[in-house]
Protein backbone atom coordinates (compact mmCIF):
# COMPACT_ATOMS: atom_id res chain seq x y z
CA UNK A 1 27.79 85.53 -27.06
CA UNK A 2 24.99 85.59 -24.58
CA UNK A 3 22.85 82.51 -24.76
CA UNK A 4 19.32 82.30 -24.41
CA UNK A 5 16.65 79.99 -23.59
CA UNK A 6 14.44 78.17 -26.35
CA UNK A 7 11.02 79.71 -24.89
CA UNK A 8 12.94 83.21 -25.04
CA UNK A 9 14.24 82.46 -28.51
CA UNK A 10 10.76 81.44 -29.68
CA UNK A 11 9.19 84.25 -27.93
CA UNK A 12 10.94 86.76 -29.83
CA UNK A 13 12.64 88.08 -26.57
CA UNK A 14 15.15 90.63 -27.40
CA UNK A 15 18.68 90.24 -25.79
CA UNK A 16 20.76 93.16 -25.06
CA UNK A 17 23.44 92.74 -27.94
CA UNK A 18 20.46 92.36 -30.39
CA UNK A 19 19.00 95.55 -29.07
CA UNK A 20 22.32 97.28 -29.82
CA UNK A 21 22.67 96.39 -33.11
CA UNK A 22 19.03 97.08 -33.81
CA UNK A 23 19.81 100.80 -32.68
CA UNK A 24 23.10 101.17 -34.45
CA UNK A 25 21.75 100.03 -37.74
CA UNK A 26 18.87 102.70 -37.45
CA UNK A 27 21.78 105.41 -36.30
CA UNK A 28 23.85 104.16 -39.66
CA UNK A 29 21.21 104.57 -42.05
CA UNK A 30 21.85 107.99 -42.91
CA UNK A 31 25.73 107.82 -43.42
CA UNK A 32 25.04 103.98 -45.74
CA UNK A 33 22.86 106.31 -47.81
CA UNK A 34 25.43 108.94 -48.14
CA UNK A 35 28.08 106.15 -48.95
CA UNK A 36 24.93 105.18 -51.81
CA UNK A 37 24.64 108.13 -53.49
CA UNK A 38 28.43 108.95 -53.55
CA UNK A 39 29.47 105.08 -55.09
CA UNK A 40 26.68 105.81 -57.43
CA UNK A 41 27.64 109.30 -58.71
CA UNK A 42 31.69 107.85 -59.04
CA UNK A 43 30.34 104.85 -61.01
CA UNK A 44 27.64 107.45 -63.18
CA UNK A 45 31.35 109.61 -64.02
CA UNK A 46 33.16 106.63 -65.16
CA UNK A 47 30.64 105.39 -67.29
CA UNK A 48 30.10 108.64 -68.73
CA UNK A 49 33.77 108.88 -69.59
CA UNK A 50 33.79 105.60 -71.06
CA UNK A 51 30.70 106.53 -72.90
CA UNK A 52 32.56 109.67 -74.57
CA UNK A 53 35.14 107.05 -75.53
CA UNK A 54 34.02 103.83 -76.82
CA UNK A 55 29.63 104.89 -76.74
CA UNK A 56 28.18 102.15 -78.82
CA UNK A 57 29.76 99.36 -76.56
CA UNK A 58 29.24 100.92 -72.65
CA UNK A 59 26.12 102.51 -73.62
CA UNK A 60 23.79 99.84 -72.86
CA UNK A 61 25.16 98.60 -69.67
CA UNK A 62 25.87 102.01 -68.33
CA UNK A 63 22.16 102.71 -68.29
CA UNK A 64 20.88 99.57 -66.87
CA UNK A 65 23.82 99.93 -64.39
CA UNK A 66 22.39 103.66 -63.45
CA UNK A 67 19.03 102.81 -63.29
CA UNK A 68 19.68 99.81 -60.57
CA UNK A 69 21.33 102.56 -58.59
CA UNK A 70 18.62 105.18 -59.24
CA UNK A 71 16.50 102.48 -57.75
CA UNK A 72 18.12 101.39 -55.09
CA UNK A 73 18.53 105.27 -54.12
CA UNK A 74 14.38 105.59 -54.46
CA UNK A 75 14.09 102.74 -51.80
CA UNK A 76 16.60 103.72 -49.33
CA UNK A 77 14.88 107.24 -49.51
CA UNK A 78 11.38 105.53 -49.19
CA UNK A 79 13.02 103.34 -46.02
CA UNK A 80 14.39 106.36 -44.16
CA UNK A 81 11.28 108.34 -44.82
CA UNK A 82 9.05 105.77 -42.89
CA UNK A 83 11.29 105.33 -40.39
CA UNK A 84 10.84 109.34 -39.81
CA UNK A 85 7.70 109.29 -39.98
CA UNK A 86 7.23 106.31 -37.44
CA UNK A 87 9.75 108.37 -34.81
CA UNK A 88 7.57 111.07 -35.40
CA UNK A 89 4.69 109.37 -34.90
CA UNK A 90 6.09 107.91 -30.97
CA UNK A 91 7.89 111.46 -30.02
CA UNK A 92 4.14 112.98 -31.01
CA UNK A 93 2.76 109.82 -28.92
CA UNK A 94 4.92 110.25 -26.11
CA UNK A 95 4.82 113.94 -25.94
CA UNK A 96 0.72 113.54 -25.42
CA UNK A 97 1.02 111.21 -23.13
CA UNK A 98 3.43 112.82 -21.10
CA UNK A 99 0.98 115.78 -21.42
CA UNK A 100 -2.26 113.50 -20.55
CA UNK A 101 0.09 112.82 -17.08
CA UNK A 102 0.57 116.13 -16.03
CA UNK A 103 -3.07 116.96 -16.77
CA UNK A 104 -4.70 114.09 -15.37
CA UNK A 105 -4.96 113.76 -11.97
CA UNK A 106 -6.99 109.86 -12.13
CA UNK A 107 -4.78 106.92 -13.28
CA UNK A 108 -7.60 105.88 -14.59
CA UNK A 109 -7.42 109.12 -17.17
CA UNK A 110 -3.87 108.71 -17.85
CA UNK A 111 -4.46 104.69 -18.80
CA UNK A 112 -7.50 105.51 -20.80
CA UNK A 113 -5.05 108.33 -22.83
CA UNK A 114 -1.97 105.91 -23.19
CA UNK A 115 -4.33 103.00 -24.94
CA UNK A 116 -5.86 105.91 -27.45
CA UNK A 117 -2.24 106.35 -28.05
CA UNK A 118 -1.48 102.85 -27.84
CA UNK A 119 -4.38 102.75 -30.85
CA UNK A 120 -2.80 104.94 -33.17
CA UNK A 121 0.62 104.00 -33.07
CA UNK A 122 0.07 99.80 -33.12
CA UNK A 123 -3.37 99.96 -34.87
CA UNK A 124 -4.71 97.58 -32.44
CA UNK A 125 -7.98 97.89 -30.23
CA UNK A 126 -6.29 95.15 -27.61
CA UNK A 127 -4.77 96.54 -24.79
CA UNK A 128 -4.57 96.41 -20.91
CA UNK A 129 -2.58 96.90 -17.54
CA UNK A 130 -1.64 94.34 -15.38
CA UNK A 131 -0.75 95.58 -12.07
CA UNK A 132 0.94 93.00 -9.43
CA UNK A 133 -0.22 92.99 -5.73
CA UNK A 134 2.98 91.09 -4.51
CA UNK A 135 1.76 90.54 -0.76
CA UNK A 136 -0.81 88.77 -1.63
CA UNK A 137 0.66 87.02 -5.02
CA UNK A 138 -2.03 88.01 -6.72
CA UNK A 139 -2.71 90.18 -10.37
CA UNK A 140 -4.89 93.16 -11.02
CA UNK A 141 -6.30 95.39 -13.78
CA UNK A 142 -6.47 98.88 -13.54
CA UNK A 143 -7.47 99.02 -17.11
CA UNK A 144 -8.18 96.58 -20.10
CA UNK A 145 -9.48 96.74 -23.87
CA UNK A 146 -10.96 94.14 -25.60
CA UNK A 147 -12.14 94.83 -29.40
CA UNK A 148 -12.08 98.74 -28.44
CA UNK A 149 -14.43 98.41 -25.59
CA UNK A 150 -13.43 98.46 -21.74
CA UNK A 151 -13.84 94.94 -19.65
CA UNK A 152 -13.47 94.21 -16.31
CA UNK A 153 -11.17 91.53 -15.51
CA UNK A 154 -11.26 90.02 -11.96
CA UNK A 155 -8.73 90.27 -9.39
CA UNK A 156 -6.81 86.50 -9.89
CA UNK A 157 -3.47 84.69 -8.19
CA UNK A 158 -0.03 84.85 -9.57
CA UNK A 159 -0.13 81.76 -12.72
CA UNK A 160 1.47 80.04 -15.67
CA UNK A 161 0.85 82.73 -18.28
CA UNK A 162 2.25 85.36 -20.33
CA UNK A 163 1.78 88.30 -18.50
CA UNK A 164 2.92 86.78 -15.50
CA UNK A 165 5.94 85.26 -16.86
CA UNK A 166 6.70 88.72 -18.12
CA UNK A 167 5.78 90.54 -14.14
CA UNK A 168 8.15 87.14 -12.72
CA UNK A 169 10.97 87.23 -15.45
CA UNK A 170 11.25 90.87 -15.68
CA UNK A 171 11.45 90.62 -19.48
CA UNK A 172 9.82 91.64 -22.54
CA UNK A 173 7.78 88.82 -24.27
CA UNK A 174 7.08 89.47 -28.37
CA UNK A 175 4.67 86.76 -30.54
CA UNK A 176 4.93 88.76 -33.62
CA UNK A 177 2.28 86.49 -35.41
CA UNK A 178 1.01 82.43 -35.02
CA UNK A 179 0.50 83.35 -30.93
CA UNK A 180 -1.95 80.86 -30.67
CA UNK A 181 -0.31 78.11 -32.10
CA UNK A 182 3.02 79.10 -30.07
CA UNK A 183 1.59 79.25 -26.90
CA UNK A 184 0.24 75.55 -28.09
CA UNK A 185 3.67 74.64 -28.54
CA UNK A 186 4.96 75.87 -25.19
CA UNK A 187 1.89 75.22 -22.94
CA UNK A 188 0.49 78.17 -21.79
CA UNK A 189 -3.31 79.03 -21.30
CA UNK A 190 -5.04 79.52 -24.62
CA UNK A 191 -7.65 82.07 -24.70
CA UNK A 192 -10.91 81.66 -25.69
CA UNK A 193 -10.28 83.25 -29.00
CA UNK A 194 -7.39 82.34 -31.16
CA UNK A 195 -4.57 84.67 -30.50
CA UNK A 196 -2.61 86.50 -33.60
CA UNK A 197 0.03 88.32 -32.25
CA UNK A 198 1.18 89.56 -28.33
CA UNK A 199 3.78 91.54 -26.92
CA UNK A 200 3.97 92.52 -22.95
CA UNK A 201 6.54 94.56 -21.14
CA UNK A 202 7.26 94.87 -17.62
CA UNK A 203 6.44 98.02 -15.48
CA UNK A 204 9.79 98.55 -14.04
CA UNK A 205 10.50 101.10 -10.94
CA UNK A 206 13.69 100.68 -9.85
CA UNK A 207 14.49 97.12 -8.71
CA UNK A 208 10.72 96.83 -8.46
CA UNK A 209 8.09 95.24 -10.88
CA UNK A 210 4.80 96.95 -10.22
CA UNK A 211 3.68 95.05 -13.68
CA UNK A 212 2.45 94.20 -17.20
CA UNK A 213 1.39 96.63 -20.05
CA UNK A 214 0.19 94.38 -22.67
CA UNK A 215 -1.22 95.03 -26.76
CA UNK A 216 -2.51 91.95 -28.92
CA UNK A 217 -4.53 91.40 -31.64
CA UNK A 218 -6.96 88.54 -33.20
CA UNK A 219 -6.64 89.79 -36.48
CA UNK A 220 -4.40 87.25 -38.86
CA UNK A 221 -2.91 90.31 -40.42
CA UNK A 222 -1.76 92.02 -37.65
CA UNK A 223 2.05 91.16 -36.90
CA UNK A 224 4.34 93.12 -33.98
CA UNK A 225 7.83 94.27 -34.50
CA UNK A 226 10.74 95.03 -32.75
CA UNK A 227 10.59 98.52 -33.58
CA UNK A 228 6.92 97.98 -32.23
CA UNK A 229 8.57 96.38 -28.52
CA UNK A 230 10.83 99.07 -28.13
CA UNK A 231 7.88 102.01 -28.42
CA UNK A 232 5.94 99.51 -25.96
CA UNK A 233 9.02 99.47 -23.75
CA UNK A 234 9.38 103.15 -23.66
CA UNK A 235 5.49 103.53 -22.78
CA UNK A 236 6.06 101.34 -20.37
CA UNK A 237 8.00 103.80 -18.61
CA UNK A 238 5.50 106.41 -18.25
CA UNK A 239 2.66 104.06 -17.37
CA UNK A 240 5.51 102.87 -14.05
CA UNK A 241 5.47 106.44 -13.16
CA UNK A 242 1.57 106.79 -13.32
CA UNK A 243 1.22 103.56 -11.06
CA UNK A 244 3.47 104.72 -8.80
CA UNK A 245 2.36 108.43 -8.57
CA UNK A 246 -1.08 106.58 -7.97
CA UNK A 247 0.16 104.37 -5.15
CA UNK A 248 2.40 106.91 -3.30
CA UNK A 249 -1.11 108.92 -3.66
CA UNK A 250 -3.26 106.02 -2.01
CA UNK A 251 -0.50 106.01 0.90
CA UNK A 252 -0.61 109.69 1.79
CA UNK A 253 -3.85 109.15 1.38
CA UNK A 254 -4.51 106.11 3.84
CA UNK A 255 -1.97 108.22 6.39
CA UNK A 256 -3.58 111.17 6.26
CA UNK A 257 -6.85 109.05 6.89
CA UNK A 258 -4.98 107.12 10.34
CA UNK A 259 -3.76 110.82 11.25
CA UNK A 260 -7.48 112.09 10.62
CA UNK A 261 -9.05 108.71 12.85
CA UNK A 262 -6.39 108.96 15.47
CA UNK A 263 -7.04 112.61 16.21
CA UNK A 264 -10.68 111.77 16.13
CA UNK A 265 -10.67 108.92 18.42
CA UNK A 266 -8.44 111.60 20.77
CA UNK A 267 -10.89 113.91 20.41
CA UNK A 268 -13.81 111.30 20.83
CA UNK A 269 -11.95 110.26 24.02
CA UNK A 270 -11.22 114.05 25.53
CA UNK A 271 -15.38 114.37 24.98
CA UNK A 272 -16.03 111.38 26.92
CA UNK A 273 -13.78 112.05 29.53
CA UNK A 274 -15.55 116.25 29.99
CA UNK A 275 -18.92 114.73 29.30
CA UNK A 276 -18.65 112.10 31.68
CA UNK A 277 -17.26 114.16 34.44
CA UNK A 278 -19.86 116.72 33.85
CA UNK A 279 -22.69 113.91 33.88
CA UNK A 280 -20.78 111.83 37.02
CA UNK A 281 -20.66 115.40 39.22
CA UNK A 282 -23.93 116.17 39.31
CA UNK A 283 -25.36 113.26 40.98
CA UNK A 284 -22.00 112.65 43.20
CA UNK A 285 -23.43 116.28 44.27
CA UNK A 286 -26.53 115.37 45.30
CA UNK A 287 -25.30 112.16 46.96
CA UNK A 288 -22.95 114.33 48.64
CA UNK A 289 -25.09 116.89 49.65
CA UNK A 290 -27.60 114.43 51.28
CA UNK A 291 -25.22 112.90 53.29
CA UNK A 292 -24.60 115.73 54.63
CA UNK A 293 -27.98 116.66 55.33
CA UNK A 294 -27.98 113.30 57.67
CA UNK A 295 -24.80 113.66 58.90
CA UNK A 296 -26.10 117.20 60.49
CA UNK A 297 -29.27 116.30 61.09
CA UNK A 298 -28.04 113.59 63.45
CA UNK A 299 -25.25 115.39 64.96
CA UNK A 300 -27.34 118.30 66.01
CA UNK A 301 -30.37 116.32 67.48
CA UNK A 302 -30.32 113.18 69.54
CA UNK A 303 -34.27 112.31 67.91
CA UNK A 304 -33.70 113.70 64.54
CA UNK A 305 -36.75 113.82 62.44
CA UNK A 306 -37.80 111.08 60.15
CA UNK A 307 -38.91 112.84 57.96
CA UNK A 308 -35.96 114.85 57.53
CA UNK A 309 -33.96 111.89 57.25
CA UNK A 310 -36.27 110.11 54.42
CA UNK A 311 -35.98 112.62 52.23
CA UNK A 312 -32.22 113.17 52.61
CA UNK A 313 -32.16 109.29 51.77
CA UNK A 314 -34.35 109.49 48.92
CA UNK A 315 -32.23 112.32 47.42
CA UNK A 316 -29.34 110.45 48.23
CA UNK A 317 -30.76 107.03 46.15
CA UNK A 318 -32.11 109.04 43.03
CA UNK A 319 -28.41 110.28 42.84
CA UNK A 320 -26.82 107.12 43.03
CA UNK A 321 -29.89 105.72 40.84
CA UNK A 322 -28.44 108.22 38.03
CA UNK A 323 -24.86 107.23 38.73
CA UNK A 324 -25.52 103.65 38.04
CA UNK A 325 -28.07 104.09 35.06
CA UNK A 326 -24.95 106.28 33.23
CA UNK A 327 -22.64 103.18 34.02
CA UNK A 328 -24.94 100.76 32.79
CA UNK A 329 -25.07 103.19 29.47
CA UNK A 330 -21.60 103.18 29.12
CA UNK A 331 -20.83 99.49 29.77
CA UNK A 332 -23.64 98.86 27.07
CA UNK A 333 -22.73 100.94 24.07
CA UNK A 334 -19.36 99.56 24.73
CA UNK A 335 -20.33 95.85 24.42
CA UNK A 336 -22.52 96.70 21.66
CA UNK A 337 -19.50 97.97 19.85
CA UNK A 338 -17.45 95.57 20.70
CA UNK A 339 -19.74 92.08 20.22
CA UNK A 340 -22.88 92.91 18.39
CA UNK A 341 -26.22 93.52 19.15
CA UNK A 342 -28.11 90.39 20.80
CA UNK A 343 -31.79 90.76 19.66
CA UNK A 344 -34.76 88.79 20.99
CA UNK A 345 -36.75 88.78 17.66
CA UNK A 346 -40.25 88.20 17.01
CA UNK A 347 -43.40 89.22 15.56
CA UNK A 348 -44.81 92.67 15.95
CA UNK A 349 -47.65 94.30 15.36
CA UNK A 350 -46.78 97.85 14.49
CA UNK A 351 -49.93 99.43 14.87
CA UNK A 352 -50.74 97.98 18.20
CA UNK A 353 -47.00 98.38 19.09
CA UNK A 354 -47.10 102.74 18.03
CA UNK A 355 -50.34 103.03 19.60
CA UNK A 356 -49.03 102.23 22.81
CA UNK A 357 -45.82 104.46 22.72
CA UNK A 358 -48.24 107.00 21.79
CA UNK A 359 -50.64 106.34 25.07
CA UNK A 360 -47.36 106.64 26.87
CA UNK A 361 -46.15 109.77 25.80
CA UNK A 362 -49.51 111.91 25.81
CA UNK A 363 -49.58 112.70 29.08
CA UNK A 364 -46.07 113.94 28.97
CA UNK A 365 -46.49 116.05 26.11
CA UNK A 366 -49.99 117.35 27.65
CA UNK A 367 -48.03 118.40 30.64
CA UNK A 368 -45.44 119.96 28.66
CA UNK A 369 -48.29 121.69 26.79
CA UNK A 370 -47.25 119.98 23.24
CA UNK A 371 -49.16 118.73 20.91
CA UNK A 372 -48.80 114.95 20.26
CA UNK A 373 -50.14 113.04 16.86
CA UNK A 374 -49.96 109.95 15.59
CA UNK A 375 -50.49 109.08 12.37
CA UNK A 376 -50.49 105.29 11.03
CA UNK A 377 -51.12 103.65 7.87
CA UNK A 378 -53.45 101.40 7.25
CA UNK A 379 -52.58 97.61 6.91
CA UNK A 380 -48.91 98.23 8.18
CA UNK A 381 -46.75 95.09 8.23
CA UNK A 382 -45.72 92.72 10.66
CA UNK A 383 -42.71 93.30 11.58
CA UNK A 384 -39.85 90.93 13.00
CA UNK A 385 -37.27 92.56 15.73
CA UNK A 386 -36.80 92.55 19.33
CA UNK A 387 -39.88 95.00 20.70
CA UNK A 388 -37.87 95.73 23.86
CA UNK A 389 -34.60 97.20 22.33
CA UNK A 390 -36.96 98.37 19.90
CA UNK A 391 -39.08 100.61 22.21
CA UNK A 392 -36.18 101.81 23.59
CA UNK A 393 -34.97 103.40 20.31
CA UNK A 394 -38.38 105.20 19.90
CA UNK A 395 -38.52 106.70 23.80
CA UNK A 396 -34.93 108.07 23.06
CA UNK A 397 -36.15 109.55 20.05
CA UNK A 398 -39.40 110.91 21.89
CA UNK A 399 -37.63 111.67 25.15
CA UNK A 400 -35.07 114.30 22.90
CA UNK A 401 -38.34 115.58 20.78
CA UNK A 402 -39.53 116.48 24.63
CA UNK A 403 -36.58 118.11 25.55
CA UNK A 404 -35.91 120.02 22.59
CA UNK A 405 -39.25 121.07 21.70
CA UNK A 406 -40.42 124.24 23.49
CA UNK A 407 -44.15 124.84 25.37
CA UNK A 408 -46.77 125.28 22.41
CA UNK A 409 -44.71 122.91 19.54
CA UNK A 410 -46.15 119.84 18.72
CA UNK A 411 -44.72 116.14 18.22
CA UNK A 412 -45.49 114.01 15.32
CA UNK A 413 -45.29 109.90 15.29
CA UNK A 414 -45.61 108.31 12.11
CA UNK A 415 -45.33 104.87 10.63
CA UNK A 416 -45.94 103.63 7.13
CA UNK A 417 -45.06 101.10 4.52
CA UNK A 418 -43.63 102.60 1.05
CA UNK A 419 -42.85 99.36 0.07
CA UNK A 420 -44.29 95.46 1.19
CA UNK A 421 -40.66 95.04 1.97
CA UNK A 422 -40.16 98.14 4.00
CA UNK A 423 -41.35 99.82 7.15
CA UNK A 424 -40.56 103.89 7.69
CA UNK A 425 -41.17 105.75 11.22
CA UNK A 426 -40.60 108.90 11.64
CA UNK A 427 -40.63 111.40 14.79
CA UNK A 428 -40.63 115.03 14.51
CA UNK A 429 -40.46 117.96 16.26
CA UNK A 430 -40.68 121.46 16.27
CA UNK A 431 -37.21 122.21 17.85
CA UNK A 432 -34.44 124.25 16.52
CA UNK A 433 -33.29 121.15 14.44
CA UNK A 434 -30.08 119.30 13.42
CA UNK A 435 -27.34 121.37 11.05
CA UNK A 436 -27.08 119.09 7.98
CA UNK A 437 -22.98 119.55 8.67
CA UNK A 438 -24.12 117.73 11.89
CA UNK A 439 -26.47 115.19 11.27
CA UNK A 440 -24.15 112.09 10.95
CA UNK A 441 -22.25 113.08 13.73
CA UNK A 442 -25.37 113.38 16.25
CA UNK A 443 -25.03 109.73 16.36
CA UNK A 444 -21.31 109.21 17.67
CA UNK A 445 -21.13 108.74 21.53
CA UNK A 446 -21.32 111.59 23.66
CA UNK A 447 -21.81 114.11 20.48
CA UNK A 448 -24.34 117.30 21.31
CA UNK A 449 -24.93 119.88 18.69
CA UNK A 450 -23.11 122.78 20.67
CA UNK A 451 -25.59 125.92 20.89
CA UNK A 452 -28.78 124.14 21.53
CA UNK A 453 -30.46 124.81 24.90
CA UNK A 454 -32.53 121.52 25.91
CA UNK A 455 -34.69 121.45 29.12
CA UNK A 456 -32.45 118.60 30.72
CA UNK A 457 -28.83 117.64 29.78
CA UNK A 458 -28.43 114.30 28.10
CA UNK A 459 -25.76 111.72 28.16
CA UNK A 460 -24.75 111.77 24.54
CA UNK A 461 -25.58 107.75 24.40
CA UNK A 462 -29.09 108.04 23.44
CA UNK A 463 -29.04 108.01 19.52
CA UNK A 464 -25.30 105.74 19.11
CA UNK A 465 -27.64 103.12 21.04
CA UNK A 466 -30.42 103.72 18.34
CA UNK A 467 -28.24 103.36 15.52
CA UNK A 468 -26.87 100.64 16.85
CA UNK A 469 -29.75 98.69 17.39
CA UNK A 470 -31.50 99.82 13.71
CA UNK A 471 -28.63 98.56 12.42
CA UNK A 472 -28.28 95.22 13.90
CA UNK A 473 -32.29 94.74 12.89
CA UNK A 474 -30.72 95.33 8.91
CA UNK A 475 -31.99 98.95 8.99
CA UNK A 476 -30.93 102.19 8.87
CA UNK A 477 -31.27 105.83 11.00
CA UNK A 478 -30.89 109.14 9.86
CA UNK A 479 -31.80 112.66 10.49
CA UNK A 480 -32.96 115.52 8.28
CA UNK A 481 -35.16 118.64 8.31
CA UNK A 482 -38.76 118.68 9.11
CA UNK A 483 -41.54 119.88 6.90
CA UNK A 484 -42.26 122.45 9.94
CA UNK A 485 -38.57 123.67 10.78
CA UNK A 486 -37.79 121.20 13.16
CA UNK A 487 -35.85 117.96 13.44
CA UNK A 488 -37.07 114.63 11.59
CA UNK A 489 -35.70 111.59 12.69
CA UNK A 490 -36.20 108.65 10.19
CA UNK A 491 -35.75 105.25 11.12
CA UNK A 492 -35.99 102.18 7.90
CA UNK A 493 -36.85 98.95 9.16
CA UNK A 494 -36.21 95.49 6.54
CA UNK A 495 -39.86 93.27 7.38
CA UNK A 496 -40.97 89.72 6.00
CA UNK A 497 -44.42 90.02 3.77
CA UNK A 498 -47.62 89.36 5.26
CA UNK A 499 -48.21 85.73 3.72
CA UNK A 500 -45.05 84.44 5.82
CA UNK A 501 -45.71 86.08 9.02
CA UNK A 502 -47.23 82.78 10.52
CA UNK A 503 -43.80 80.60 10.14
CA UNK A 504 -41.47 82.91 11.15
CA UNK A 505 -37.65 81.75 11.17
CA UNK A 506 -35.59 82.47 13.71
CA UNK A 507 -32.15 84.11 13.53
CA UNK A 508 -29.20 81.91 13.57
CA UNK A 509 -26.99 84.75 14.87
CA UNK A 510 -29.55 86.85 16.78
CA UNK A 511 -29.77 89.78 13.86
């Protein structure tokens, strides 16, 4: 005989010989009751012959005798009944549930569907899924029910308790009634409510535990069965198929996702490579072609002219001037990837600090016949960031406004304050604009919105610096359609209130 230890004895944990005699009495009730009726109707014939013979002595005792059989007849009936009823009741709950998995495509769905199942079979409101992260030794819940309502329990390591002596032991656990006071007796956890009656099975796939589905009850007149385990057991095997139709899901998933970022960061690195060949051949050109220009100069004369020569060299400078000012791009967004932003913070006055970007840029705009405005809110607040890097997001921003604007648009530089927390400029421009499919991408090195004629190339660096840099300051960047057709580029600054401004901290980190 298979022995078994006291904590499994006490626990109600059914062995496998106990399970099979469970089963075969439920198979034999059907032929006992035949046996029944048949002993009963040979004993109602003999009496009734003994009755025709001898009827004032058997009479009595023949029909107490019939109507403990008749009774005993009633009950077996009643018993087989119920026990129809209740394996109606779990083919009808597994049926739906195996229909709630094929129609549900969430685990989430399918959980929510087994514990309105779970309800109406077990009558209890108690019920939840404990999933177990084995890498990390630690438990999860996908789903739990307290009192008929859903909780959130927190992600917490591998312990002492039930469910994780169930996920561990790879057994089913039954406390048919007095949980509280046997988990007393044994030393587990007690809960913060006085526990009635528990029952957990393990999630079995394969030779792997994935983890706990759980029912219990407060109530001191609920009490689980065997019968009960055995339903929880086979639900347990459709919620291990759900879990792992949901994790096989999360790994296509996640390698569709590295198969999606690897050919992106191909992609990303083809663009660099074209854009920085087109961008590094152009000045090499005109580098080239200057030295040549000396080269023949000199050759053909023995006093060639200065002047001749200068400009040749000054050709030959702006080229390599370009060369090194892509590098120095380059180099930059890559260590700003790589190690942060380094910011130089301090306090700014935002008005003073627009007006002057606007002085800047008015002269540029008048000679490209655009309009330029400027538009600032009153009693803007200070705000704390590094003014250089800073300035250099807002000339990008203005520098592509100039080249995609054409003669006769107009430029708009805003700034305001929606909130005393919260500082929003805006440029925009009456360009051909951004296609929303676009938008996010404009920001990734070396993107250009294909189809867009601009008065001078750029270097595709321009607005992954300014993102960067918003960023790092706690802010964010976005683009989006102007009021007038054009391109609106929105930049969302965090700043300190007004009444603080005069101690400012500094950052520990540099942003």
């Amino acid at each position: 005989m298979e022995s078994r230890s006291p904590f499994e004895k006490s626990a109600g944990i059914a062995s496998e010989p106990e399970k099979t005699e469970q089963a075969q009495s439920a198979a034999d009730g059907t032929p006992a009751l035949r046996r029944s009726l048949l002993a009963a109707f040979l004993i109602l014939m003999l009496f009734i012959f003994l009755l025709s013979q001898r009827p004032d002595r058997y009479w009595l005792s023949a029909m107490a005798l019939l109507f403990v059989l008749l009774t005993e007849t009633t009950l077996s009936l009643r018993d087989l009944r119920q026990k129809a009823h209740q394996q109606d009741q779990q083919l009808s709950t597994l049926s739906a549930i195996s229909q709630a998995m094929q129609n549900a495509a969430q685990l989430d769905e399918i959980l929510i569907a087994i514990q309105q199942r779970v309800r109406q079979q077990l009558g209890v409101d108690n019920f939840y899924v404990a999933l177990y992260d084995e890498p990390n030794n630690q438990i999860w819940y996908p789903i739990a029910v307290k009192s008929g309502q859903i909780v959130y329990w927190t992600v917490r390591p591998l312990a002492n308790r039930l469910t994780d002596r169930v996920i561990l032991e790879r057994r089913a656990i039954l406390l048919p009634e007095q949980a509280h006071q046997e988990l007393k007796r044994i030393g587990l956890p007690l809960g913060e409510e006085p526990l009635s009656a528990w029952m957990g099975v393990p999630l079995l796939m394969g030779n792997r535990v994935l983890g706990c589905l759980a029912v219990f009850s407060y109530s001191p007149f609920t009490s689980f069965t065997h019968e009960d385990l055995e339903f929880l057991q086979t639900l347990a095997g459709q919620v291990a198929v759900a879990v792992q139709n949901r994790l096989l899901s999360e790994q296509i998933q996640q390698s569709e996702q590295r198969i999606q970022k690897m050919a992106l960061q191909s992609h990303q690195r083809e663009l660099m490579t074209e854009t920085l060949v087109h961008d590094l051949r152009s000045p090499i050109g005109t580098v080239l072609s200057a030295l040549e220009v000396i080269a023949a100069t000199v050759e053909k004369e023995e006093s060639p002219p200065k002047d001749i020569l200068r400009r040749a060299v000054e050709i030959a400078q702006q080229g390599t001037n370009r060369l090194l000012k892509l590098t120095d791009r380059v180099l930059e967004i890559t260590r700003m990837e790589e190690s942060g932003v380094e910011l130089d913070k301090q306090a700014i006055n935002v008005s003073e600090w627009m007006l002057a970007i606007f002085q800047e840029y008015q002269p540029r705009c008048a000679a490209e016949q655009l309009a330029f405005h400027l538009h600032l809110e009153s009693n803007l607040p200070i705000l704390v960031g590094d003014e250089e890097k800073l300035t250099r997001v807002l000339h990008n921003l203005l520098d592509n406004a100039l080249n995609f604007t054409p003669r006769s648009g107009e430029i708009r530089l805003r700034a305001f304050a929606p909130q005393a927390d919260q500082l929003i400029v805006q440029v925009d421009d009456s360009g051909p604009g951004i296609p929303p499919a676009e938008r996010e991408k404009v920001f990734e090195r070396f993107y250009q919105v294909a189809g867009q004629v601009a008065k001078q190339r750029g270097s595709g660096l321009g607005l992954t610096f300014c993102k960067l840099v918003v960023q790092a300051h706690g802010g964010d960047i976005w683009a989006e359609s102007s009021p007038e057709g054009g391109c609106r580029m929105v930049i969302q600054l965090p700043v300190q209130p007004l009444a603080t401004t005069s101690t400012l901290p500094e950052s520990p980190i540099g942003g």
